[in-house]
C-alpha atoms as a PDB file:
ATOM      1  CA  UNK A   1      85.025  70.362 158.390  1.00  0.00           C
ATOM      2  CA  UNK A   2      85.962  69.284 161.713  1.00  0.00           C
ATOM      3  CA  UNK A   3      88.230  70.833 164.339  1.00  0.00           C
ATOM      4  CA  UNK A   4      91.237  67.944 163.881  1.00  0.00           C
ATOM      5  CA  UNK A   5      91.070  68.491 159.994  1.00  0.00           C
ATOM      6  CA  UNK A   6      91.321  72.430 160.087  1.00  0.00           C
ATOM      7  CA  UNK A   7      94.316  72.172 162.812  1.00  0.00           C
ATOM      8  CA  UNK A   8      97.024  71.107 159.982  1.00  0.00           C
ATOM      9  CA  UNK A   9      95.555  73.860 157.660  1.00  0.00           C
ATOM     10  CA  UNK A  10      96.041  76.992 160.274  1.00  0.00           C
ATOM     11  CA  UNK A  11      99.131  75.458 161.138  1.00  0.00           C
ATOM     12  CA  UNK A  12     100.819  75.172 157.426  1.00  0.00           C
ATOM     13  CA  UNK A  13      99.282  79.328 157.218  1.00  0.00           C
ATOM     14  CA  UNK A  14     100.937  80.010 160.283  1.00  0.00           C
ATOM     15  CA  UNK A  15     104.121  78.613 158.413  1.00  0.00           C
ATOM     16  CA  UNK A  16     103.575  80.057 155.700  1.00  0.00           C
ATOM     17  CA  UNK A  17     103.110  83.378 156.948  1.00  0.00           C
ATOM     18  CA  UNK A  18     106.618  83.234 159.141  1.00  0.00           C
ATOM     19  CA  UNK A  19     108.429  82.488 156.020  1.00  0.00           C
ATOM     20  CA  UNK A  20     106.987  85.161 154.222  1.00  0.00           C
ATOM     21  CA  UNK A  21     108.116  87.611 156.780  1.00  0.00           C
ATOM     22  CA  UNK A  22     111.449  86.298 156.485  1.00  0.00           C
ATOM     23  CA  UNK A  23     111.308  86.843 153.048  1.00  0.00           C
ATOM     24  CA  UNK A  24     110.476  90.796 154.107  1.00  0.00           C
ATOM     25  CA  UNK A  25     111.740  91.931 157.067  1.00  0.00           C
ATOM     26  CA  UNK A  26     110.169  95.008 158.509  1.00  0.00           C
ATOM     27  CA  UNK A  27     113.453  97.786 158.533  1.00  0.00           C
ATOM     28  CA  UNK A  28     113.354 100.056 161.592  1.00  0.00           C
ATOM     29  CA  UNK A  29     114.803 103.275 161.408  1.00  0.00           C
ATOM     30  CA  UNK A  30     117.774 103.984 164.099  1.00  0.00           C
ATOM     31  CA  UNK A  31     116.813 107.591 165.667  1.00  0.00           C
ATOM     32  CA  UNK A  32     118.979 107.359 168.698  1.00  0.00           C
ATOM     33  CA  UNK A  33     121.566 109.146 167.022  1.00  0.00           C
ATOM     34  CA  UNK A  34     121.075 113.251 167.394  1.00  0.00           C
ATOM     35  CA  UNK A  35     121.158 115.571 164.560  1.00  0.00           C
ATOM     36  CA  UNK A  36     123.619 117.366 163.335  1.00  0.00           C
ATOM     37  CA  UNK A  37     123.466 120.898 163.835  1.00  0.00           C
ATOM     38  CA  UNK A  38     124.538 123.459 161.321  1.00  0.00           C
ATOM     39  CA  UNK A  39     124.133 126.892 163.198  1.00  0.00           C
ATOM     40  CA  UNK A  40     127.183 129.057 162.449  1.00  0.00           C
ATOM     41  CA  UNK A  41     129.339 129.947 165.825  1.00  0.00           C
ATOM     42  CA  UNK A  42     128.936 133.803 166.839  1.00  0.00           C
ATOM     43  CA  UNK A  43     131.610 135.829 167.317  1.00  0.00           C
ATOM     44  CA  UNK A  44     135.102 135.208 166.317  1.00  0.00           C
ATOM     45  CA  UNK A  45     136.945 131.974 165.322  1.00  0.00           C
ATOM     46  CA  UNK A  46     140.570 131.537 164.605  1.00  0.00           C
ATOM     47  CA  UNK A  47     141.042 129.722 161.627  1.00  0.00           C
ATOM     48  CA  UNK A  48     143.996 128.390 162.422  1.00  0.00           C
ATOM     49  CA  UNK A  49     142.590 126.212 164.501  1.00  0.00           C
ATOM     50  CA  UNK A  50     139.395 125.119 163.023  1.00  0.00           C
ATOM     51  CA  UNK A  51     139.646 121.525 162.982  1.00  0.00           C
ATOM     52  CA  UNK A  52     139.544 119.757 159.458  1.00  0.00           C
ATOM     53  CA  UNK A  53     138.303 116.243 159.000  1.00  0.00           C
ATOM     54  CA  UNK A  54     140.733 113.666 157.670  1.00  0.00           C
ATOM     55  CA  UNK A  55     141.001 110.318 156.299  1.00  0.00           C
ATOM     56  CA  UNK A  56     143.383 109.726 159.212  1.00  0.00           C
ATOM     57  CA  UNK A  57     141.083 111.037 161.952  1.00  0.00           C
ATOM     58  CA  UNK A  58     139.282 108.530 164.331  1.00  0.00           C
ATOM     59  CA  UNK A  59     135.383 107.997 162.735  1.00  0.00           C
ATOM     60  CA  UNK A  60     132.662 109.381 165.181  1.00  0.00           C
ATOM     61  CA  UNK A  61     129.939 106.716 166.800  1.00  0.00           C
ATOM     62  CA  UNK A  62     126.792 107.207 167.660  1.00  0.00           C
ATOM     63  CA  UNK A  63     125.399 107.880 170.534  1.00  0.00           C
ATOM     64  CA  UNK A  64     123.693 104.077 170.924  1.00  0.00           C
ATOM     65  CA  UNK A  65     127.557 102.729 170.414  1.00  0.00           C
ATOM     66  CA  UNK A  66     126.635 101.491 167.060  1.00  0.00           C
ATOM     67  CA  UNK A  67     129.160 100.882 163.821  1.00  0.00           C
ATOM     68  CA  UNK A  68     131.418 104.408 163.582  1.00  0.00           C
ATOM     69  CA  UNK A  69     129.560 107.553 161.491  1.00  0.00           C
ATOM     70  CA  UNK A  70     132.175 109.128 158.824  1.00  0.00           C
ATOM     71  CA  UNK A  71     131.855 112.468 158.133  1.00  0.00           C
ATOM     72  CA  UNK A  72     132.182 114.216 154.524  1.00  0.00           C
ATOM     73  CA  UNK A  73     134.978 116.122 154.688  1.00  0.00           C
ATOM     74  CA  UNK A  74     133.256 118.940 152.662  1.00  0.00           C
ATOM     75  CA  UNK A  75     129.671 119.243 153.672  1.00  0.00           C
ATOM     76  CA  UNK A  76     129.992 117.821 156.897  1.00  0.00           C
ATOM     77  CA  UNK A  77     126.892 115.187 156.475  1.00  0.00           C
ATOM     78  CA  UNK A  78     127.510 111.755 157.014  1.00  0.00           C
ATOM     79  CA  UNK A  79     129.021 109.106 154.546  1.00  0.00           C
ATOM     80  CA  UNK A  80     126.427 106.036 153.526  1.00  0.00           C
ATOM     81  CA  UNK A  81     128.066 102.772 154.472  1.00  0.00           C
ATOM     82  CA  UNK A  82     127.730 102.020 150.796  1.00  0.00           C
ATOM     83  CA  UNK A  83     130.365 104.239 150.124  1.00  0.00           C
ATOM     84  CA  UNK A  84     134.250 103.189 149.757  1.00  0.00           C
ATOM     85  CA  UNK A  85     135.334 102.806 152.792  1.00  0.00           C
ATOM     86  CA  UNK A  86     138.352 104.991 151.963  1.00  0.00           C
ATOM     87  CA  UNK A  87     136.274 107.637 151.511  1.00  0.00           C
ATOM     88  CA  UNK A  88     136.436 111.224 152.575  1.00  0.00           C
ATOM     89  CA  UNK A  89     133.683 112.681 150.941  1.00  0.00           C
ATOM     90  CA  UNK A  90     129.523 111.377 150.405  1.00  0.00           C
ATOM     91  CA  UNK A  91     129.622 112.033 147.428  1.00  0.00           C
ATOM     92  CA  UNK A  92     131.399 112.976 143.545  1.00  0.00           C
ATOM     93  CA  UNK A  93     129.469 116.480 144.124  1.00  0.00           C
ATOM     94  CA  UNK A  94     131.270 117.452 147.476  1.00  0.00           C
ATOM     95  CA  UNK A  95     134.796 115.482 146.529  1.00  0.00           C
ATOM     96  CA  UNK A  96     134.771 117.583 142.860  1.00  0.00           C
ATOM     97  CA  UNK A  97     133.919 120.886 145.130  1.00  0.00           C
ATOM     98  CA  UNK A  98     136.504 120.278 147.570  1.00  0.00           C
ATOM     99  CA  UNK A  99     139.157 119.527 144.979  1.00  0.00           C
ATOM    100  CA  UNK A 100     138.517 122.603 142.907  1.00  0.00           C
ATOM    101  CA  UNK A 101     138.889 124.764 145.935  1.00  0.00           C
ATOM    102  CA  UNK A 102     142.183 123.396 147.315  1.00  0.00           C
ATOM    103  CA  UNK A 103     143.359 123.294 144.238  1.00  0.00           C
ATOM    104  CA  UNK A 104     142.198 126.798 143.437  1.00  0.00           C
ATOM    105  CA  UNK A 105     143.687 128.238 147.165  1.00  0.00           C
ATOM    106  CA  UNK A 106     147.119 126.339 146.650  1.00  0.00           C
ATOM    107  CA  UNK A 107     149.562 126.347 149.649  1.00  0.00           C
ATOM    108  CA  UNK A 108     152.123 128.648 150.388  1.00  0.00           C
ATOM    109  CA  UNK A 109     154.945 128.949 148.411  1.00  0.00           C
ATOM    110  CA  UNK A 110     157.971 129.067 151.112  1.00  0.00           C
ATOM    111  CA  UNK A 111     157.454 128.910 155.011  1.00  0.00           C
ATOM    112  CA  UNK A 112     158.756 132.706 155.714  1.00  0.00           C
ATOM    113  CA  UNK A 113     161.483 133.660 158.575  1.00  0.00           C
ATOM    114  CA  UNK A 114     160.874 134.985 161.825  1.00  0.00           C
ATOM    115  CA  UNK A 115     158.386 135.386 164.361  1.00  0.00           C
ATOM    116  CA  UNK A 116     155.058 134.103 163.678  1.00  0.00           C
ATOM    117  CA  UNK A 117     152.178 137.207 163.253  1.00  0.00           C
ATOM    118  CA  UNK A 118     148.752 137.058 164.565  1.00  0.00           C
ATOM    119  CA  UNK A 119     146.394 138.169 161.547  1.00  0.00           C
ATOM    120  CA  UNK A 120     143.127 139.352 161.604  1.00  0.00           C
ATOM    121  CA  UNK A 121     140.361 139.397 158.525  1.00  0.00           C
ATOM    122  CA  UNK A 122     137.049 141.107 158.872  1.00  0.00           C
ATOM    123  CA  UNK A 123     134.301 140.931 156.229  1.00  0.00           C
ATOM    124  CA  UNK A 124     131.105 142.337 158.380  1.00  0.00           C
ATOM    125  CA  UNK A 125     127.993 143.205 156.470  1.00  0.00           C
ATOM    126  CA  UNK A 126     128.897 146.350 154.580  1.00  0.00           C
ATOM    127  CA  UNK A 127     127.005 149.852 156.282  1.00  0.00           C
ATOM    128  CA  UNK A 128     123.751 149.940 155.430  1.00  0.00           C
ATOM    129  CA  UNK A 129     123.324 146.305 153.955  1.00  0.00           C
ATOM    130  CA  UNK A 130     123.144 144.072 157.717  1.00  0.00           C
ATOM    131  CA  UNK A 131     119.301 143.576 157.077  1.00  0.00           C
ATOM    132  CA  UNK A 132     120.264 141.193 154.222  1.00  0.00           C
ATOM    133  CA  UNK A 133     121.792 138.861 157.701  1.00  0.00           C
ATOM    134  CA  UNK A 134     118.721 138.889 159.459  1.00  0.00           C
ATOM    135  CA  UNK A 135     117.860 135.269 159.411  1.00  0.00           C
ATOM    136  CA  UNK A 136     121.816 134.754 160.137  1.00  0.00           C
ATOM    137  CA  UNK A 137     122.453 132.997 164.027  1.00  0.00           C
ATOM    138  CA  UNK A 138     124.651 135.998 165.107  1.00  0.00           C
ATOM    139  CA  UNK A 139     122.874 139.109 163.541  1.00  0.00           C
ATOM    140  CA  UNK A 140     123.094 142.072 165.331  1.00  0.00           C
ATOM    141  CA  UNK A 141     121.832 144.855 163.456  1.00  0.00           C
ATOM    142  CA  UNK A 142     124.699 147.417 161.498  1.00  0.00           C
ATOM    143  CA  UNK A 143     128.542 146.442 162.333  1.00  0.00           C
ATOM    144  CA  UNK A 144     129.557 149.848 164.922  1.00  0.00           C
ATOM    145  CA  UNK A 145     132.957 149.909 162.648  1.00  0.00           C
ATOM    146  CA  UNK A 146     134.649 152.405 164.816  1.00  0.00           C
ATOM    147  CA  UNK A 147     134.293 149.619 167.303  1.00  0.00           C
ATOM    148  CA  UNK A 148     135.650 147.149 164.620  1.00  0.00           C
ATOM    149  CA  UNK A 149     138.426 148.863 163.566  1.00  0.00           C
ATOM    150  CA  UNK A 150     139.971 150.111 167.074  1.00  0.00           C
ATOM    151  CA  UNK A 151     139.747 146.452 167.905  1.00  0.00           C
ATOM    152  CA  UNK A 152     141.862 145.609 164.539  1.00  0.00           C
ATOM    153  CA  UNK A 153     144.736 147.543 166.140  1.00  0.00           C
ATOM    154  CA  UNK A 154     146.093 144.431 167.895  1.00  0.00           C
ATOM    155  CA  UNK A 155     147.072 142.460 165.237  1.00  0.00           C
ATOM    156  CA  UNK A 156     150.411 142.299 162.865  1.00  0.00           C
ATOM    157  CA  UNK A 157     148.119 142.889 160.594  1.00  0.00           C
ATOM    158  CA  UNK A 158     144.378 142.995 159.308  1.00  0.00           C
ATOM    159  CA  UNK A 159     142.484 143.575 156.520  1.00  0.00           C
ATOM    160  CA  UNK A 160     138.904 144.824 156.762  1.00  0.00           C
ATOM    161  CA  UNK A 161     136.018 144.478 153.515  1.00  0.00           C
ATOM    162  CA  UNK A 162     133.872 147.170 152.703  1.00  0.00           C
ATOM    163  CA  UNK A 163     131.681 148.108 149.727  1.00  0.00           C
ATOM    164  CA  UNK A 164     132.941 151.294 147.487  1.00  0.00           C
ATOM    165  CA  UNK A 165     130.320 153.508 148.710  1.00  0.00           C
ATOM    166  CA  UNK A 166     131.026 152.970 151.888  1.00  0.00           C
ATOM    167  CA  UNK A 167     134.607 153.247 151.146  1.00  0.00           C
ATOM    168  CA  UNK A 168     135.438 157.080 152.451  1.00  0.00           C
ATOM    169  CA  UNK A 169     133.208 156.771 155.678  1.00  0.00           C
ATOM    170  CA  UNK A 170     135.137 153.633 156.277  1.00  0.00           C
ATOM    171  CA  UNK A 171     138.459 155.246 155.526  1.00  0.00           C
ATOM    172  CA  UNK A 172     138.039 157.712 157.691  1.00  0.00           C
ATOM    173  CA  UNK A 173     137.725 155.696 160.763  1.00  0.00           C
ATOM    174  CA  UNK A 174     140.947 154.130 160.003  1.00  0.00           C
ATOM    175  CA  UNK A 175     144.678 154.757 161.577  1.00  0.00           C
ATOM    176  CA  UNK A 176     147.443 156.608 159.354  1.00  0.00           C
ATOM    177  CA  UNK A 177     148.952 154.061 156.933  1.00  0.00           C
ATOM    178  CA  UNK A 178     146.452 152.309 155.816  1.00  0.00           C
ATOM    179  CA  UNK A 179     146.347 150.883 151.820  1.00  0.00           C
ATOM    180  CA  UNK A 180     143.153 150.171 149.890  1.00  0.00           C
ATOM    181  CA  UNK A 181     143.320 146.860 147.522  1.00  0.00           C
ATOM    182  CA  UNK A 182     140.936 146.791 144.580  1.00  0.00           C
ATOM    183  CA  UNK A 183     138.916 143.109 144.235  1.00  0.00           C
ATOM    184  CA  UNK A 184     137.467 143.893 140.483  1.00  0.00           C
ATOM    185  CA  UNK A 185     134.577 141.207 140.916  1.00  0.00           C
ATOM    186  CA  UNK A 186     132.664 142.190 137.656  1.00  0.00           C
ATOM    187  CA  UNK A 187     128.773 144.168 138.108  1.00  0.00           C
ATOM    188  CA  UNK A 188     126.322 142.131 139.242  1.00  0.00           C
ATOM    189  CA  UNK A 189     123.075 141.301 137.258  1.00  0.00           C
ATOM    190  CA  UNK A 190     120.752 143.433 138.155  1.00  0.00           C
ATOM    191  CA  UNK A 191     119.048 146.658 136.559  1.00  0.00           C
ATOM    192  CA  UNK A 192     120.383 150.273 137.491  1.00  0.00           C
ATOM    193  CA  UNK A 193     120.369 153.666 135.919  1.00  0.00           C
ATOM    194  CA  UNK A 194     123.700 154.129 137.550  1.00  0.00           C
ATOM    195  CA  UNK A 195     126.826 152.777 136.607  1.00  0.00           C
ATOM    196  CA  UNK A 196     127.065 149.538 138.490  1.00  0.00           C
ATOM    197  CA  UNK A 197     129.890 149.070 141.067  1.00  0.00           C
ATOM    198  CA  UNK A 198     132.276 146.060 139.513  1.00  0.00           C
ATOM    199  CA  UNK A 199     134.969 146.008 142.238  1.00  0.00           C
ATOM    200  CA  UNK A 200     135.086 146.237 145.833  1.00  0.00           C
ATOM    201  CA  UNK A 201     137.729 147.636 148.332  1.00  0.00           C
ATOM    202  CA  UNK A 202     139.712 145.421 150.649  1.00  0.00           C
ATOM    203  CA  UNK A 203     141.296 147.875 154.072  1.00  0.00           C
ATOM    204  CA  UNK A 204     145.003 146.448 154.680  1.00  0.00           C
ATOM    205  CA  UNK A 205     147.409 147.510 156.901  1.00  0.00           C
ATOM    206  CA  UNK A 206     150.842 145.235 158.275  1.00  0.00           C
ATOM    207  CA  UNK A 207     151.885 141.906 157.862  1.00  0.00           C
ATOM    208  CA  UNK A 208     154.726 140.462 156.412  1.00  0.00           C
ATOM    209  CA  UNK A 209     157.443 142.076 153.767  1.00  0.00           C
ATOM    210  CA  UNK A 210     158.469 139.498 151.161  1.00  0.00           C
ATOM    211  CA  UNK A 211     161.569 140.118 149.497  1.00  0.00           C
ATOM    212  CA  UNK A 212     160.650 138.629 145.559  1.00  0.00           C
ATOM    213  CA  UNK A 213     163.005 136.080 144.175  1.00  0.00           C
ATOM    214  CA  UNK A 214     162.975 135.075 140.148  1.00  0.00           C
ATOM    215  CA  UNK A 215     160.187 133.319 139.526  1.00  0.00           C
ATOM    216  CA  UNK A 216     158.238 133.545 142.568  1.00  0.00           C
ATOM    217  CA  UNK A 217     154.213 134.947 142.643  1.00  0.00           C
ATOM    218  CA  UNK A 218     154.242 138.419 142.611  1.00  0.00           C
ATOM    219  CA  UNK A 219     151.965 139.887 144.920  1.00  0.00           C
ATOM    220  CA  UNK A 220     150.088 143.224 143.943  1.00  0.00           C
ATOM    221  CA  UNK A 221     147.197 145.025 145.409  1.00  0.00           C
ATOM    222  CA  UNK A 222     144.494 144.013 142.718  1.00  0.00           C
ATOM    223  CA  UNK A 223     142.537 140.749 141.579  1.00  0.00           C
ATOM    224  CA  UNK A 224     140.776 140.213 138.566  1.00  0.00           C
ATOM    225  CA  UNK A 225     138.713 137.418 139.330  1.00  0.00           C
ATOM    226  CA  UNK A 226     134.179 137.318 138.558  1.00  0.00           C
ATOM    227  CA  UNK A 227     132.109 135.324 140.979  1.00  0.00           C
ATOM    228  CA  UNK A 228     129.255 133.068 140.404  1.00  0.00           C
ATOM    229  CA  UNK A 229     126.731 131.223 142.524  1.00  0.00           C
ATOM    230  CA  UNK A 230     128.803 128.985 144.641  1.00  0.00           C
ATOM    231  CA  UNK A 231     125.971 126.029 144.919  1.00  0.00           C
ATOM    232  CA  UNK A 232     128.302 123.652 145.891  1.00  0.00           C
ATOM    233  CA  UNK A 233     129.794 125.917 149.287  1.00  0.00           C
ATOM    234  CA  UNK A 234     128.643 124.507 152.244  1.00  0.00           C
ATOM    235  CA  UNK A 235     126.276 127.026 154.501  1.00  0.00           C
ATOM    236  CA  UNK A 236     127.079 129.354 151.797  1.00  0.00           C
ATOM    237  CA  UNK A 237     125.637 133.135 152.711  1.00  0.00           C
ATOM    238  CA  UNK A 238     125.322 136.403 150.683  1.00  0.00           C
ATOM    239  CA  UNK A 239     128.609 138.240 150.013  1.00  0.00           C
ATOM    240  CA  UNK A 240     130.695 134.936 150.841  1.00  0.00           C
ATOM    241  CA  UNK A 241     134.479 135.326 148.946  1.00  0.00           C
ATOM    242  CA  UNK A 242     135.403 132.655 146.334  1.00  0.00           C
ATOM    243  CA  UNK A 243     138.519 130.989 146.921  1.00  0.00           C
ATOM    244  CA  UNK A 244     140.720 132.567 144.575  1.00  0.00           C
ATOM    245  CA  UNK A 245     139.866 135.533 147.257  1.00  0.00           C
ATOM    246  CA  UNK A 246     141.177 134.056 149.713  1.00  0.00           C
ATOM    247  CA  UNK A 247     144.464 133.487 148.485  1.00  0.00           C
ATOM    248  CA  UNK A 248     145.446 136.760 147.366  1.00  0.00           C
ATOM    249  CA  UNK A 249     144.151 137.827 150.921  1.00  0.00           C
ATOM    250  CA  UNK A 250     146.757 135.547 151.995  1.00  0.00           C
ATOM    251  CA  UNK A 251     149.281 136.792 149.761  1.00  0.00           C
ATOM    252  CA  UNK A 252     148.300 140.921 150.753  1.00  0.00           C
ATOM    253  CA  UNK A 253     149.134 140.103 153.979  1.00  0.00           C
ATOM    254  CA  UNK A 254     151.964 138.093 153.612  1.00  0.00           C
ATOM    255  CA  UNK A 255     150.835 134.888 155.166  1.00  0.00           C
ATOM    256  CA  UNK A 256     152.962 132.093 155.765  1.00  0.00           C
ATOM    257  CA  UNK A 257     152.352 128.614 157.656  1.00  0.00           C
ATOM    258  CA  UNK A 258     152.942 129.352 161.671  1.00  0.00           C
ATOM    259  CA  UNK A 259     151.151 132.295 161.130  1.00  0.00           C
ATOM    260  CA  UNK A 260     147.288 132.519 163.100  1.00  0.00           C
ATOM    261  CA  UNK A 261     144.783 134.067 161.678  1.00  0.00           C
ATOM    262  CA  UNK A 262     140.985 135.552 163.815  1.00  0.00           C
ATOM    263  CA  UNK A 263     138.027 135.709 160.782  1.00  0.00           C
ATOM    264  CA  UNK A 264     135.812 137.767 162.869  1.00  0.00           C
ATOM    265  CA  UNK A 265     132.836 136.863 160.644  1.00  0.00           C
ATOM    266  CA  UNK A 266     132.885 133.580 160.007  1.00  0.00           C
ATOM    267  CA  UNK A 267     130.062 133.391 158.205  1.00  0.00           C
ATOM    268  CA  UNK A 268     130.140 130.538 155.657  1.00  0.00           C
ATOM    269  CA  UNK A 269     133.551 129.544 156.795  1.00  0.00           C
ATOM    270  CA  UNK A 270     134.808 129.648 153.510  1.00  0.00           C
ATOM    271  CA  UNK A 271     137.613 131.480 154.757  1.00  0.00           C
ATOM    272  CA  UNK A 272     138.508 129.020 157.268  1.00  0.00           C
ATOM    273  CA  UNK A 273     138.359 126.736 154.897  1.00  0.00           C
ATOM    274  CA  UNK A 274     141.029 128.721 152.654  1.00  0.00           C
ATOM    275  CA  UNK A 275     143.105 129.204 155.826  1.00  0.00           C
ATOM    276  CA  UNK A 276     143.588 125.600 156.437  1.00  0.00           C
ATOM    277  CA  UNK A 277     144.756 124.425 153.226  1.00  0.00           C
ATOM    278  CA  UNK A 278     147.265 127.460 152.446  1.00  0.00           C
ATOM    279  CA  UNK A 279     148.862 127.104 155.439  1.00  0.00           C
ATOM    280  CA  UNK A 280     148.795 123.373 155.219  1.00  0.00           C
ATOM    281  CA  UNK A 281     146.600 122.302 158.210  1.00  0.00           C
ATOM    282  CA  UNK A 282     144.604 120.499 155.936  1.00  0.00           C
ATOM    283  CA  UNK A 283     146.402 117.162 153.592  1.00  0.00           C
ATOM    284  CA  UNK A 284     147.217 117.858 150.394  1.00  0.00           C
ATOM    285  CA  UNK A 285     144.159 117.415 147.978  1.00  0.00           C
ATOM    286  CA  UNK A 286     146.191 114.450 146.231  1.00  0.00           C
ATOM    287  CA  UNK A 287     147.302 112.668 149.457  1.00  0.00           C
ATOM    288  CA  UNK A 288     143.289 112.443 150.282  1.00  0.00           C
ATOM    289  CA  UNK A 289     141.849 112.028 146.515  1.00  0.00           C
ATOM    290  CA  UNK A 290     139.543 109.677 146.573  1.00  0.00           C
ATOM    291  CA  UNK A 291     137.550 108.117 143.602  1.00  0.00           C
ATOM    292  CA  UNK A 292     133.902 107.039 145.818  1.00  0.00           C
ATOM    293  CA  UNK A 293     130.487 106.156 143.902  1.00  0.00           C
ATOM    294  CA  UNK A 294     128.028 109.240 144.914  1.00  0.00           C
ATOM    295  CA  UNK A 295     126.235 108.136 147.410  1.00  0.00           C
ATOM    296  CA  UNK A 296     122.824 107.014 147.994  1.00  0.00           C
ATOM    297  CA  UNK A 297     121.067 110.697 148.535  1.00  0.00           C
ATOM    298  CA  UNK A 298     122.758 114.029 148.872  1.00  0.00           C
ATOM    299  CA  UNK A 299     123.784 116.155 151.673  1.00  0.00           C
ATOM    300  CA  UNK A 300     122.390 116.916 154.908  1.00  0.00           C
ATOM    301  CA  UNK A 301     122.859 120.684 154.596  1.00  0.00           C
ATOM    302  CA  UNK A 302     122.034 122.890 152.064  1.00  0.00           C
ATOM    303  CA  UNK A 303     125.585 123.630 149.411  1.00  0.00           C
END
């Protein structure tokens, strides 16, 4: 075949070949935008003012100035752009999760008279247990608790975990006055030839008196209440409180919206978490239910 002949052939393959990559365009992957980091902050954090992602807050943009990145409102991992675009959360695992726990926590009941207080919680790794926190961003080897509870002294009021054996060394380190609150948790599973420990202690001293009125929750220095593998909590870690917890921490102390509150080991954040939707930081879980298709894969971080 001759040279003018074969010209229309490689030309109509040419064609041929730019329609068919048309047909399949290559998709390039946009890494210009950083990852998210999920190290826990060290040292204490007022949760009070932890900042809580809303439906009404401004979407973030990446950092090439593309279309705006929304943020589950749960895990923190970012929302496909397949999903509703009234969406708060990425997907039906982390909207169900963070239902059940506002809905669990609850807000406060009445806004309470007064001055505000300045609250303090500390759950550090009980004595003689901090190697279980070694691959934790702020580990530091055992919690000096004479240390931790001289700092306490400051607040309106504090309350301070501990585990029942350590319960009299702990007690002695603490001021005149203080009360010990009994969380019955239930044993855990695992083999002993000892009795196993079902509750734990909970240090509490000041806060708020609440006169009761008919009808109102009664607050009492005990909660029944098991726990569970929380697979669903966000940078969960060991010994992190369920939310139920939380709120009759809230109601020990005799927390009320105004009020501030330092959790001096963050840890998960759970409590945070609690802090902002009790004391109604955080919208109502029915003024931000959503009903969004799960999305396309599951969180960024581990829940």
């Amino acid at each position: 075949m001759t040279a003018p002949e074969c010209a229309p052939a490689e030309a109509s393959r040419g064609a041929a070949a730019e329609h068919d990559a048309s047909r399949h365009p290559r998709v390039r992957h946009d890494v210009s935008a950083p990852a998210a980091s999920n190290a826990y902050p060290a040292g204490p954090r007022d949760a009070s003012r932890v900042a809580t992602d809303d439906a009404s807050a401004p979407a973030r943009r990446d950092a090439s100035g593309g279309p705006a990145l929304r943020l589950c409102a749960w895990c923190g991992g970012p929302i496909a752009a397949t999903v509703r675009r009234d969406a708060v959360c990425c997907s039906t695992r982390c909207r169900q999760a963070r239902h059940r726990f506002a809905r669990t926590v609850g807000q406060a009941e009445a806004v309470a008279v007064g001055r505000p207080l300045r609250l303090a919680y500390a759950d550090p790794p009980y004595p003689g247990n901090a190697y279980l926190y070694r691959g934790h961003c702020d580990y530091a080897g055992e919690v000096d608790h004479a240390a931790l509870i001289a700092g306490l002294q400051k607040y309106d009021g504090w309350a301070l975990s501990t585990s029942a054996v350590a319960l009299p060394a702990v007690l002695a380190l603490c001021p005149p006055g203080v009360r010990v609150a009994a969380w019955h948790r239930g044993p855990r599973t695992t083999p002993s030839r000892w009795p196993l420990t079902a509750w734990e202690p909970v240090i509490y001293i000041g806060g708020r008196q609440i006169v009761a009125t008919p009808g109102a929750e009664r607050r009492t220095d005990s909660l029944v209440h098991g726990v569970c593998a929380m697979t669903t909590l966000p940078g969960r870690v060991i010994g992190a409180k369920p939310a139920e917890f939380c709120r009759w921490l809230f109601t020990l102390l005799g927390a009320a919206p105004g009020d501030t509150l330092d959790d001096l080991f963050p840890g998960s954040g759970v409590v945070a978490r609690a802090w902002a939707v009790f004391t109604g930081a955080e919208p109502s879980s029915e003024a931000r239910d959503d009903i969004s298709e799960p999305a396309a894969e599951t969180c960024g971080r581990t829940a």
